[in-house]
Each structure stands twice: as structure tokens, then as C-alpha cells.
C-alpha atoms as a PDB file:
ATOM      1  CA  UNK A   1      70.496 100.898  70.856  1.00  0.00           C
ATOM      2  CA  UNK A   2      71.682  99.920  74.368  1.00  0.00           C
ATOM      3  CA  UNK A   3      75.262  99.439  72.962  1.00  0.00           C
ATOM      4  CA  UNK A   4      75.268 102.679  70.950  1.00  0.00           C
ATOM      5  CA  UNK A   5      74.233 104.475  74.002  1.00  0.00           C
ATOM      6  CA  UNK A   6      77.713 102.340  76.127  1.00  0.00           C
ATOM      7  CA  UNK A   7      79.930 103.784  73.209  1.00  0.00           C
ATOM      8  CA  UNK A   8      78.630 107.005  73.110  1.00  0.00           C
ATOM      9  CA  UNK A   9      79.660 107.154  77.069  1.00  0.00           C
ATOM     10  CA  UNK A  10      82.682 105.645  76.489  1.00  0.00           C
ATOM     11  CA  UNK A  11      84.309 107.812  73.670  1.00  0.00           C
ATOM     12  CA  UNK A  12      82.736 110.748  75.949  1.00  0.00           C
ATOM     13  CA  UNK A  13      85.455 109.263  79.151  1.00  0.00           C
ATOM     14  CA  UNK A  14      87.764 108.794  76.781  1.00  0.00           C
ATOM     15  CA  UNK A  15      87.557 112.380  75.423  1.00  0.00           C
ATOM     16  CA  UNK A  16      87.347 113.606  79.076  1.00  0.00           C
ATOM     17  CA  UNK A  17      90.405 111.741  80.674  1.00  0.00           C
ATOM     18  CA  UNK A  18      92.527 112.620  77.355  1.00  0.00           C
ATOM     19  CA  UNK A  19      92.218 116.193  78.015  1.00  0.00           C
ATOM     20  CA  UNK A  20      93.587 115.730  82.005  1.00  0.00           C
ATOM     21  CA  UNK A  21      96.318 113.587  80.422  1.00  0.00           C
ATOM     22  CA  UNK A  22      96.675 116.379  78.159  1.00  0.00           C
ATOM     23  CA  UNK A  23      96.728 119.004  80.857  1.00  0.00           C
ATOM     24  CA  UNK A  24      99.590 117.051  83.186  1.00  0.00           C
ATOM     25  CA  UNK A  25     101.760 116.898  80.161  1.00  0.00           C
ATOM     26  CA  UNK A  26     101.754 120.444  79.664  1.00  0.00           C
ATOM     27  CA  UNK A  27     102.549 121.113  83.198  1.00  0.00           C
ATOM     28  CA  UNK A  28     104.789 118.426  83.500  1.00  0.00           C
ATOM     29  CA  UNK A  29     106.473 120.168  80.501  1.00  0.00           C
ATOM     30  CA  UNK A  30     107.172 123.719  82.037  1.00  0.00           C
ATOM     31  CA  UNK A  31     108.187 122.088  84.922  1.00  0.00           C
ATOM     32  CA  UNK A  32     110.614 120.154  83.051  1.00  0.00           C
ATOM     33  CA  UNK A  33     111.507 123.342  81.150  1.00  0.00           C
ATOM     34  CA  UNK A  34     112.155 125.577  84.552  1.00  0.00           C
ATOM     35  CA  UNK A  35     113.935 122.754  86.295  1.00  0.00           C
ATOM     36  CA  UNK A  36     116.197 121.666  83.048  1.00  0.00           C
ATOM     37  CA  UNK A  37     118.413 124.811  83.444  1.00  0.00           C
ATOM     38  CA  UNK A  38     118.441 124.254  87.057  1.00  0.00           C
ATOM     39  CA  UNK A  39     120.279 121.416  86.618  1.00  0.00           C
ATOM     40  CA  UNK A  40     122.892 122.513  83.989  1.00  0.00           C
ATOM     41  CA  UNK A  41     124.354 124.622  86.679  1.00  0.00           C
ATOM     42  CA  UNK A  42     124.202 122.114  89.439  1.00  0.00           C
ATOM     43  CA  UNK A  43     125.747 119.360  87.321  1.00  0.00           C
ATOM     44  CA  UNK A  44     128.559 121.867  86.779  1.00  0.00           C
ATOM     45  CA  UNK A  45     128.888 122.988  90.637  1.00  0.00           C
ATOM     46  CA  UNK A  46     128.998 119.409  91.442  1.00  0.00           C
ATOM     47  CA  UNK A  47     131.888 118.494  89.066  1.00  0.00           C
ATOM     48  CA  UNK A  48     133.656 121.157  90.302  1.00  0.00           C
ATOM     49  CA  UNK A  49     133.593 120.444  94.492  1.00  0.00           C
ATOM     50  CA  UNK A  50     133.998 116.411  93.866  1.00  0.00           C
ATOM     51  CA  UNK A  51     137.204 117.444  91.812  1.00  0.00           C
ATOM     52  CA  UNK A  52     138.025 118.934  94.471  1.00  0.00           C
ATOM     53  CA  UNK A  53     137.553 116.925  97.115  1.00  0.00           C
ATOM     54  CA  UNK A  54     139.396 113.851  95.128  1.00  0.00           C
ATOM     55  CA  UNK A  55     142.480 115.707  95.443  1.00  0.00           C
ATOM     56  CA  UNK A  56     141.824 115.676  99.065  1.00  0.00           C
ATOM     57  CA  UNK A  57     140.887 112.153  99.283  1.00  0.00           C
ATOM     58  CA  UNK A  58     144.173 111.396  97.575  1.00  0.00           C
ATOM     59  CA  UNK A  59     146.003 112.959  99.847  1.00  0.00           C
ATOM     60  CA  UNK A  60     144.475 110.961 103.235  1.00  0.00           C
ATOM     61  CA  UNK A  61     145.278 108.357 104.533  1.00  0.00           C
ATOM     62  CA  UNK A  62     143.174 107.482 107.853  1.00  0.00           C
ATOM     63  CA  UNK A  63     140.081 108.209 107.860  1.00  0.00           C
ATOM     64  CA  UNK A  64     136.905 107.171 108.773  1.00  0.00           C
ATOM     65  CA  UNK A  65     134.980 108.139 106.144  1.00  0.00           C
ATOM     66  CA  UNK A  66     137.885 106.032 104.248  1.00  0.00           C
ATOM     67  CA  UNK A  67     137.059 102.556 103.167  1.00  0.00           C
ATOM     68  CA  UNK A  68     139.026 100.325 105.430  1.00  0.00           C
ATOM     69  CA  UNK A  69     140.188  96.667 103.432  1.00  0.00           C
ATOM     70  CA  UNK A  70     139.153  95.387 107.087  1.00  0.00           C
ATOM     71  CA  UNK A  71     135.946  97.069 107.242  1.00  0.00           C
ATOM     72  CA  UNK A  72     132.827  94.387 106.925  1.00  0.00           C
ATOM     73  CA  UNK A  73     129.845  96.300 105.414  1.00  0.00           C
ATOM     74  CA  UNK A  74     127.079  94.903 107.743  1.00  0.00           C
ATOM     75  CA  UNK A  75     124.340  97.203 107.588  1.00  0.00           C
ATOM     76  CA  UNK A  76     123.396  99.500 105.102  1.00  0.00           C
ATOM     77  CA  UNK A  77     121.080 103.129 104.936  1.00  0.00           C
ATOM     78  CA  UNK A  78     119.398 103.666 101.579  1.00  0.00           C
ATOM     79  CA  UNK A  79     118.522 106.576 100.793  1.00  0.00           C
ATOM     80  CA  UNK A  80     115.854 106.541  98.216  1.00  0.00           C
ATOM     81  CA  UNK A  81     114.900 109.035  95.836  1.00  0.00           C
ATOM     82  CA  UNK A  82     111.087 108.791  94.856  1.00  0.00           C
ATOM     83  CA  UNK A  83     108.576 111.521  93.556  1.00  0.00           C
ATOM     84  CA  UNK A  84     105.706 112.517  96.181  1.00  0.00           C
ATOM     85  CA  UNK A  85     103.364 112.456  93.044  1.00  0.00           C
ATOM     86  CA  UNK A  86     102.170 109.263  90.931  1.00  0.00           C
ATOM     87  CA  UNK A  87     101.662 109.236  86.714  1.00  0.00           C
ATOM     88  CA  UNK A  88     104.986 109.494  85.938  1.00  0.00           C
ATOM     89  CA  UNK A  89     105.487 105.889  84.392  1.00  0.00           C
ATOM     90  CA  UNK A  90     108.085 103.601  86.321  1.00  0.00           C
ATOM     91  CA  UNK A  91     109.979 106.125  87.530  1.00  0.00           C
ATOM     92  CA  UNK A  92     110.012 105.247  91.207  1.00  0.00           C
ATOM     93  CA  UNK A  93     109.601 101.462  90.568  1.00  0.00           C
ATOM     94  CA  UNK A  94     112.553 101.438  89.027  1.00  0.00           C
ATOM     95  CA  UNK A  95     114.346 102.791  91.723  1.00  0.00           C
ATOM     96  CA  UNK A  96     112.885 100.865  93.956  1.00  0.00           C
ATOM     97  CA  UNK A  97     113.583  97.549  92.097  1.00  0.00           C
ATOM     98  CA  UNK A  98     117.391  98.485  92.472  1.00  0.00           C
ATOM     99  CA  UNK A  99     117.194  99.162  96.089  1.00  0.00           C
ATOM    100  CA  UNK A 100     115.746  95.744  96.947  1.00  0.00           C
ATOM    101  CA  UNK A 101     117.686  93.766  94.188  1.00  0.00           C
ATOM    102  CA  UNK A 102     120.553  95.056  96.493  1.00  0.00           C
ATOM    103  CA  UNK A 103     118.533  95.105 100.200  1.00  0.00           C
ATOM    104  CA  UNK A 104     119.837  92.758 103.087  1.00  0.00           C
ATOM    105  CA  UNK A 105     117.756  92.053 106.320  1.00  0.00           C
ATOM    106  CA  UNK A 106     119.682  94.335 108.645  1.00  0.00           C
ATOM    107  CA  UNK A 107     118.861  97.531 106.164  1.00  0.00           C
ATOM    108  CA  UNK A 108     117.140 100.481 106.771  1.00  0.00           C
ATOM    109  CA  UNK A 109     115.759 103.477 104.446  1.00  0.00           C
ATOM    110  CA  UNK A 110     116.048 106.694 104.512  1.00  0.00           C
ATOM    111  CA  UNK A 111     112.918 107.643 102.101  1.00  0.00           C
ATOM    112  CA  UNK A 112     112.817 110.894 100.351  1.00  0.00           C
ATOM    113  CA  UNK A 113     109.375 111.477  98.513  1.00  0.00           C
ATOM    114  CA  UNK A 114     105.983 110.092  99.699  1.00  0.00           C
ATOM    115  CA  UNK A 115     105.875 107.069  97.554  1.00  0.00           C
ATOM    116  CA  UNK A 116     108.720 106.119  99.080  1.00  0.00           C
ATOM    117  CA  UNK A 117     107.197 106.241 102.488  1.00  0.00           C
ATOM    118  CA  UNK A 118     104.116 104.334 101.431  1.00  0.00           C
ATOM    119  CA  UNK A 119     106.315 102.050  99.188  1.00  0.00           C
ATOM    120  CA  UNK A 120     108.760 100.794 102.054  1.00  0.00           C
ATOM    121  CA  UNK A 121     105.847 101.090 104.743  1.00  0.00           C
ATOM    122  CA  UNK A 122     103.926  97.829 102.506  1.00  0.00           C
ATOM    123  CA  UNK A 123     106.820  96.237 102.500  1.00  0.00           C
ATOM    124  CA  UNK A 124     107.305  96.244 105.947  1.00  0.00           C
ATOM    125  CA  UNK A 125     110.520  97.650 105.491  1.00  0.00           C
ATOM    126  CA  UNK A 126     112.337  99.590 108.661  1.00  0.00           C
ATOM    127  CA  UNK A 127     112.630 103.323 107.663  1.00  0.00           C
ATOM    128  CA  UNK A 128     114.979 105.274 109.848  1.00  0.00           C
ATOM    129  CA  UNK A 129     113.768 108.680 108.468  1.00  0.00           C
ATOM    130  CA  UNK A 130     111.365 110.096 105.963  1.00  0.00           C
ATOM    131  CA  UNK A 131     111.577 113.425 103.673  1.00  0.00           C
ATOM    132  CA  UNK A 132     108.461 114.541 102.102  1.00  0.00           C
ATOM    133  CA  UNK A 133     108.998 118.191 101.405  1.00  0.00           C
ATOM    134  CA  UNK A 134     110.862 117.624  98.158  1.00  0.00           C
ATOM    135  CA  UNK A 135     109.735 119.542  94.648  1.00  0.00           C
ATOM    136  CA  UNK A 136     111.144 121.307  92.327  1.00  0.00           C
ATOM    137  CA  UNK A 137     112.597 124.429  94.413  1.00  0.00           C
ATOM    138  CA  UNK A 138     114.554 121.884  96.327  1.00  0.00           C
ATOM    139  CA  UNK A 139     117.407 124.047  97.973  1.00  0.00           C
ATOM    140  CA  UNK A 140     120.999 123.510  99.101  1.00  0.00           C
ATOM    141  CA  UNK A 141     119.420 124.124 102.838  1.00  0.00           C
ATOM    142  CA  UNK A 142     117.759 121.113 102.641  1.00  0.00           C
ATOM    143  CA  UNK A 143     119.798 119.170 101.334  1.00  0.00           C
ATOM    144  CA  UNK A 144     122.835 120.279 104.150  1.00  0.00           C
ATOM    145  CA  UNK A 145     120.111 119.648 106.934  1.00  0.00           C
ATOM    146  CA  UNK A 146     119.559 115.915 105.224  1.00  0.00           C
ATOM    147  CA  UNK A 147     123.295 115.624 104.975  1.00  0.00           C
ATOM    148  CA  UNK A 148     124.013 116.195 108.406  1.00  0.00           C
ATOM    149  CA  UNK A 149     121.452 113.638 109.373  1.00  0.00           C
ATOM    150  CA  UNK A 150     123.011 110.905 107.309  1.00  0.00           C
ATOM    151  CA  UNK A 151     126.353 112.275 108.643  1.00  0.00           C
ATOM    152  CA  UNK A 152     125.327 111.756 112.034  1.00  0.00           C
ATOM    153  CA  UNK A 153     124.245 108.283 111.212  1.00  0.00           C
ATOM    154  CA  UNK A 154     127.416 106.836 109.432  1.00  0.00           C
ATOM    155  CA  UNK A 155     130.032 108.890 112.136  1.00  0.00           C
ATOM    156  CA  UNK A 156     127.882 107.396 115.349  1.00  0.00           C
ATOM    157  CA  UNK A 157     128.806 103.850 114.113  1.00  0.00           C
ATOM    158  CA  UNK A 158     125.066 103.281 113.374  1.00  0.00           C
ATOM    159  CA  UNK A 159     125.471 102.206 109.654  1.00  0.00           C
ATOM    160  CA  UNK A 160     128.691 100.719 107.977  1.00  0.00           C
ATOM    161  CA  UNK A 161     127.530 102.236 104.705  1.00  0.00           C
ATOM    162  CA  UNK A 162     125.337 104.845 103.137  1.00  0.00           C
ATOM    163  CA  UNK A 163     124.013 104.615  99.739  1.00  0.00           C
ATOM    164  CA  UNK A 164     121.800 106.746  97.705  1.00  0.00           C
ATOM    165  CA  UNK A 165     119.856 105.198  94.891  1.00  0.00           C
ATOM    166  CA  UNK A 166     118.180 108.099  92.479  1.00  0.00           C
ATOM    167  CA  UNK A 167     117.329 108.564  88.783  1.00  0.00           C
ATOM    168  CA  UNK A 168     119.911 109.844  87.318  1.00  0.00           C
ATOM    169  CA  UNK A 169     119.215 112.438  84.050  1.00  0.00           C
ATOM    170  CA  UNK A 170     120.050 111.807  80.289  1.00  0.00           C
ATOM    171  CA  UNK A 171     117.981 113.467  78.470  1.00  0.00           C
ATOM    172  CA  UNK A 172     114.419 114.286  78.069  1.00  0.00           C
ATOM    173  CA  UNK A 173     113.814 110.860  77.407  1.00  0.00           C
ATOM    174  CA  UNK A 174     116.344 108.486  79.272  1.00  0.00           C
ATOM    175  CA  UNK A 175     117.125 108.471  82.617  1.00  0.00           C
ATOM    176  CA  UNK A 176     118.058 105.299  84.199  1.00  0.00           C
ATOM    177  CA  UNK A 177     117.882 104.224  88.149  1.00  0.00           C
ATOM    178  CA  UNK A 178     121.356 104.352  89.621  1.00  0.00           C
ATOM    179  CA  UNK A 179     123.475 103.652  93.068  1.00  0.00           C
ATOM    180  CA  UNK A 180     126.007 105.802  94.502  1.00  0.00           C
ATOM    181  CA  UNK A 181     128.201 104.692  97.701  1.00  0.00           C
ATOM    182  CA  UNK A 182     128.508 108.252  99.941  1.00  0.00           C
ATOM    183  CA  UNK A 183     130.385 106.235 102.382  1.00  0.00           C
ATOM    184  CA  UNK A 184     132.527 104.591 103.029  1.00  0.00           C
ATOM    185  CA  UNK A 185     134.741 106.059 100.551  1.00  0.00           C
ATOM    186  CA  UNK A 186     136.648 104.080  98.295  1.00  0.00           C
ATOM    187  CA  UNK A 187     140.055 105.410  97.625  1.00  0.00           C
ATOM    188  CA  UNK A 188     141.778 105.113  94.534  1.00  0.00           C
ATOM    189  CA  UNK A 189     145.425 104.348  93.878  1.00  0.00           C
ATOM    190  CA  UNK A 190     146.719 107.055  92.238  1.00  0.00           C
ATOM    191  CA  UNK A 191     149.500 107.855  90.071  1.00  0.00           C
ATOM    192  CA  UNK A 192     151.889 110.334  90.048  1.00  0.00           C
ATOM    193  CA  UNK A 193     150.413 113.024  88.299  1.00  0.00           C
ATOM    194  CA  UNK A 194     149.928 116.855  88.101  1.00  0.00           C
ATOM    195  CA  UNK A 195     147.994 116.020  91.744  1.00  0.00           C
ATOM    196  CA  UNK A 196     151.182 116.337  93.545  1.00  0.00           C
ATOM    197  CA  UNK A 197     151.550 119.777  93.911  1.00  0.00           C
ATOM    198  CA  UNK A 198     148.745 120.207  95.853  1.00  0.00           C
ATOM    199  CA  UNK A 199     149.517 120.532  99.152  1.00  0.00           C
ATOM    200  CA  UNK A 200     147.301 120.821 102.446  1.00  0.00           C
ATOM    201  CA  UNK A 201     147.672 122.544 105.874  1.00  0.00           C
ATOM    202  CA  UNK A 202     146.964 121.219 108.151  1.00  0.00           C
ATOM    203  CA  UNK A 203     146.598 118.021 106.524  1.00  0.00           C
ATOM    204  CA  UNK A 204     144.420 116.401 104.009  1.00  0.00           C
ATOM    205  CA  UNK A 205     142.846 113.943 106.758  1.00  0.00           C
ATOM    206  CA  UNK A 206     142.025 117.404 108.544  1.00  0.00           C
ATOM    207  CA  UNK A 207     140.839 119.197 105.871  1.00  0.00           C
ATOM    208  CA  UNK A 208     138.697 116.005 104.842  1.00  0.00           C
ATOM    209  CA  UNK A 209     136.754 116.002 107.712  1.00  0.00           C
ATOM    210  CA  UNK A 210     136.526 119.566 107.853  1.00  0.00           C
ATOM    211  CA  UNK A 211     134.702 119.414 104.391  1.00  0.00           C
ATOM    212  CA  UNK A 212     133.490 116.080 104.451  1.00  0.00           C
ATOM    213  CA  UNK A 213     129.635 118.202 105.362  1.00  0.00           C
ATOM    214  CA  UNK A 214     129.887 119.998 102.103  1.00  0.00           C
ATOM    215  CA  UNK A 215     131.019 117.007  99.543  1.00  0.00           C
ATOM    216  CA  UNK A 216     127.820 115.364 101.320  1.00  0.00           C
ATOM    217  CA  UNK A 217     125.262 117.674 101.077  1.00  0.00           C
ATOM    218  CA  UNK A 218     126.353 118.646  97.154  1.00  0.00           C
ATOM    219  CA  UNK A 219     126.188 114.966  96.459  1.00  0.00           C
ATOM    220  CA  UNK A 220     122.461 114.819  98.032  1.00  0.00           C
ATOM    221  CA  UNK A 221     121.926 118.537  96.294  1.00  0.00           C
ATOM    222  CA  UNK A 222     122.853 117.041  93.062  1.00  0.00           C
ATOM    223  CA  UNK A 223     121.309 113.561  93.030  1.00  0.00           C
ATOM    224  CA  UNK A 224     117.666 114.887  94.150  1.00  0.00           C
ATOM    225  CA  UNK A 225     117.920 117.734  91.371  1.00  0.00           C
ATOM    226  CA  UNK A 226     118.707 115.196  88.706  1.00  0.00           C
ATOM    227  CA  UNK A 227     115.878 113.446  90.038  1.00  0.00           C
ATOM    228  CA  UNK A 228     113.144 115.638  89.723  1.00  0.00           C
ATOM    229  CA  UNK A 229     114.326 116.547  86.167  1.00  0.00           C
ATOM    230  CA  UNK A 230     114.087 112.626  85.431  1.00  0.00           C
ATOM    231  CA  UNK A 231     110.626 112.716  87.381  1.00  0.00           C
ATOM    232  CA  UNK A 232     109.209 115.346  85.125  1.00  0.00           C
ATOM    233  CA  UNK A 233     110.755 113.971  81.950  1.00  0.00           C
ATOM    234  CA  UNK A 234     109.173 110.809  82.732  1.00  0.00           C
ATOM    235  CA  UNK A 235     105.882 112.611  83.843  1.00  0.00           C
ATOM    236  CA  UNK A 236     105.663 113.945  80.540  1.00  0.00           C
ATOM    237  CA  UNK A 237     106.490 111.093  78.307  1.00  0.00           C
ATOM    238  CA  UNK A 238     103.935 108.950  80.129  1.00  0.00           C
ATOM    239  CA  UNK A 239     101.093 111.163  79.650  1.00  0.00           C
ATOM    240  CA  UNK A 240     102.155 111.947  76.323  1.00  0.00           C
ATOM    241  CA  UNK A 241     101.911 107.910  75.458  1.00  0.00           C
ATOM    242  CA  UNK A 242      98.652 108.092  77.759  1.00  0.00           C
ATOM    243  CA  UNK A 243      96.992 111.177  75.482  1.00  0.00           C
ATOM    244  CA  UNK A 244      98.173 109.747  71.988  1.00  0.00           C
ATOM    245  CA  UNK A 245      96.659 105.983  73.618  1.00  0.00           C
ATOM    246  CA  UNK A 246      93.239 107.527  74.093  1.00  0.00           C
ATOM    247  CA  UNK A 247      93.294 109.842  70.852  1.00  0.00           C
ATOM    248  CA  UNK A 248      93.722 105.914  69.194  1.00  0.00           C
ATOM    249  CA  UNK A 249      91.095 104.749  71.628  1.00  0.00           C
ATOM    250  CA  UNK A 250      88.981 107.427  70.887  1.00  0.00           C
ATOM    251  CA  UNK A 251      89.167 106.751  67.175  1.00  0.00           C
ATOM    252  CA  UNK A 252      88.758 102.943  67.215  1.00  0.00           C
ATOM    253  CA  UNK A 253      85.060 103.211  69.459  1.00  0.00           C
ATOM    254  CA  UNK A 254      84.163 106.061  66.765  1.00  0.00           C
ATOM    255  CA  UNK A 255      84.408 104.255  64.202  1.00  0.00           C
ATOM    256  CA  UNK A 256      82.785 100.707  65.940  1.00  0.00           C
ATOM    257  CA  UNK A 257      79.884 103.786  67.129  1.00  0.00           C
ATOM    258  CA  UNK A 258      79.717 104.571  63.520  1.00  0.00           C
ATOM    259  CA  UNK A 259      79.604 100.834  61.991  1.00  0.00           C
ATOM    260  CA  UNK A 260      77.011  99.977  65.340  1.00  0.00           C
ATOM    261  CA  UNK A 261      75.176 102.840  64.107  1.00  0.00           C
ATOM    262  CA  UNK A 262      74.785 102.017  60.037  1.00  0.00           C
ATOM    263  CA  UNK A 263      74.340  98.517  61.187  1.00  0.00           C
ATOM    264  CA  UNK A 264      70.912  99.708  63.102  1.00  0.00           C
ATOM    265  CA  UNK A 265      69.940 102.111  60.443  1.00  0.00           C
ATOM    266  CA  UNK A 266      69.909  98.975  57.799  1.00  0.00           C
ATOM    267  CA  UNK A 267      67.985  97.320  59.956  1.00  0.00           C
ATOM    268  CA  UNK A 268      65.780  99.735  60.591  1.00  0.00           C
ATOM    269  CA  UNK A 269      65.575 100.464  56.876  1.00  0.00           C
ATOM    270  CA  UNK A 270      65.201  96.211  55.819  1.00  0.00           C
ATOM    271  CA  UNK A 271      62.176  96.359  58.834  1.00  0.00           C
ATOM    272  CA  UNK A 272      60.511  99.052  57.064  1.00  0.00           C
ATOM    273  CA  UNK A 273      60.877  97.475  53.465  1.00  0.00           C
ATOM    274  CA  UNK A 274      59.472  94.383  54.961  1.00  0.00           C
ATOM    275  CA  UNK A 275      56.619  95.892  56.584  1.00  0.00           C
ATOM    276  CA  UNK A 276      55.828  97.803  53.554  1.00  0.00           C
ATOM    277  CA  UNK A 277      55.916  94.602  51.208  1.00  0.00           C
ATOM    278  CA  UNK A 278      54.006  92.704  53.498  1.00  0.00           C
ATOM    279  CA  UNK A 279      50.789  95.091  53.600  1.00  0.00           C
ATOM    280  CA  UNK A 280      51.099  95.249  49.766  1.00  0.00           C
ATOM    281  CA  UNK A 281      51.127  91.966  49.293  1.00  0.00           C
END
């Protein structure tokens, strides 16, 4: 009876965390919805300004946002893109796997999410800044005000390189960890193309610089937006694997509750027979 009693309390758990699991999925799921079109648009923006400034990167020379052939990459600032919430499957431990696959000793990150912080902070990992205010209504406000930060960083001589590891968007169910260099940046020999009649004034090493704040912070923009549609994409698809895992959970310990349970009723039936036999005979 004892172990009837366990089941019973265990199919009634079971019952009880499937419908939270339940719950985050459907939330995860308008978020994912409201956010999805969000990042149509900025996908679009973005391809547009980094056009743009590759004609203007052809078109420099010197520069020290430039990658120099005699320029030793030292020490490096990750910036890491993590969620500030948990249950959405490996999502951030992906990322993170990439960052430290990749980490040297003189490294520091620059950790945007809360796992991040607490991620980095176990590891005991130097973080040079931290971003925690980072959801779904992430603006381009923030993002300029963390691109000027990293700016800052990279133009002072602090850090040789700046890289941004995120989860970069497929579709609602692949999105894969990946690393893009912000600087230095790597110019590529061109040919002679329909590029040539652009022309700058000043100059493109002036203009560059002049713009180099607003490639940054679209990159950033971009990158965390992408990011929190992977986060709720993943959010969703693990608590959709954890609600169908306890609906199969749920029916297994039914139907051991209901074999436990005609297992004691025969017995209780074969005592009775046996009693009954025994004060006849």
C-alpha cells in the first residue's frame, strides 16, 4: 500500500511540474512571437549599414580600427551574450563553451546577461564589465551606450581585440553559438568593381572613424536581438521536450499505479478465498 501511496504522489508532481513546463512554453512562445518580427527588421537595418560601411572600409587605408599584418593580438575582450533567465536548454553553455575553447590567460569578459556574470565569476574569470538589464525591449540606446564602452576600451590601447560571441538565429529551432571579430578589422582585397565610384570627402579614413560608433553599436544592436530570439526559441523547445517528457512519465507510473494496484486487489481477493476455504474446511 506504501508504494501505491509513493506513486500516487509522484504522478501528482509530475502532473504539477508539467503544467509550469506547460505555462513557460506558452510564454516563451509569445515572446518568441513579439520578438520574431523584431528581428526581421533589424536583420535588414543591419545588412544595410555594414554594406555600407564596407565600402568605406575599402576605401581606408590607415586606420586603427584596421587590422595591421604587424599587429600581435595579445589580449582579447569577450563579449558574451547569455540570457539572465535559466530553462532554456544549452543555450548559454553553448556559448560559453566557444568562448573558452578560444580563451587565453590575459582575457577578460565583458558579460551581458546574469548567467554570464555568475558563469565567469565560478570560473574565476576577470570580467571587465557586466550588463544585466537585457530582455526583450532591448533598444538601440543601449546598445550605443555598450558600444561606446567597448570603443573606449579597444581605442585606449587596453585590448588588441574585441570579440562578441552570441547565438546567432535560424529558425525556430536552430540557432547555433557563433564569434564575430568587431575589431580589429580585417580588410579585404578588393577588386575592381562597381565600388569605385564611390567617393568620400573628406576621406574614407575620416569618415571611418567618424562612423566607426554607429557600425559598432548596430553590430551589438543586432547580435543581442538575434540572441534573445534564439533564447526564446530555445526556451520553448526545451520545455516543450520537458512537458511531452512528463506527459510520458506521467503515463508510465499510471500504468505501474494501475498494475501495483490489481496486483494488491488479487491478493487481497486470493487472502479472502483462503480464509474462506480454511473455516469451511
Amino acid at each position: 500500500m506504501a508504494n501505491l501511496s509513493n506513486l500516487k504522489t509522484q504522478i501528482s508532481n509530475t502532473q504539477d511540474i508539467g503544467k509550469i513546463t506547460n505555462a513557460m512554453q506558452l510564454v516563451a512562445s509569445a515572446k518568441l512571437r513579439r520578438i520574431g518580427k523584431k528581428v526581421t527588421e533589424t536583420q535588414e537595418y543591419v545588412s544595410e549599414v555594414y554594406a555600407i560601411f564596407n565600402e568605406i572600409i575599402k576605401h581606408s587605408s590607415e586606420s586603427i580600427y584596421l587590422k595591421n599584418s604587424a599587429n600581435d593580438i595579445k589580449k582579447t575582450l569577450w563579449v558574451v551574450v547569455n540570457s539572465n533567465l535559466g530553462l532554456c536548454g544549452g543555450y548559454n553553455a553553448n556559448v560559453n563553451k566557444l568562448v573558452i575553447s578560444n580563451f587565453k590567460k590575459e582575457d577578460q569578459i565583458y558579460a551581458i546577461g546574469s548567467k554570464a556574470v555568475s558563469a565567469y565569476n565560478s570560473k574565476k574569470i576577470k570580467i571587465k564589465n557586466e550588463c544585466t538589464d537585457v530582455d526583450i525591449d532591448f533598444s538601440p540606446a543601449q546598445a550605443k551606450q555598450i558600444g561606446n564602452e567597448l570603443l573606449s576600451y579597444y581605442s585606449s590601447g587596453e585590448f588588441d581585440e574585441i570579440q562578441i560571441v552570441y547565438t546567432k538565429f535560424i529558425n525556430n529551432v536552430t540557432f547555433e553559438p557563433t564569434k564575430l571579430r568587431v575589431f580589429p578589422i580585417i580588410k579585404e582585397e578588393a577588386q575592381e568593381t562597381s565600388s569605385s565610384y564611390y567617393s568620400f570627402e573628406p576621406s574614407a579614413e575620416e569618415v571611418l572613424n567618424n562612423a566607426v560608433t554607429l557600425y559598432l553599436s548596430t553590430i551589438i544592436f543586432g547580435t543581442i536581438v538575434e540572441s534573445q530570439v534564439s533564447e526564446q526559441a530555445s526556451r520553448r523547445l526545451a520545455m516543450e521536450n520537458a512537458t511531452n517528457n512528463g506527459k510520458e512519465l506521467e503515463y508510465n507510473l499510471s500504468i505501474q499505479y494501475n498494475r501495483e494496484r490489481q496486483a494488491s486487489i488479487t491478493q487481497e481477493i486470493s487472502e479472502i478465498v483462503s480464509g474462506a476455504n480454511a473455516l469451511m474446511g
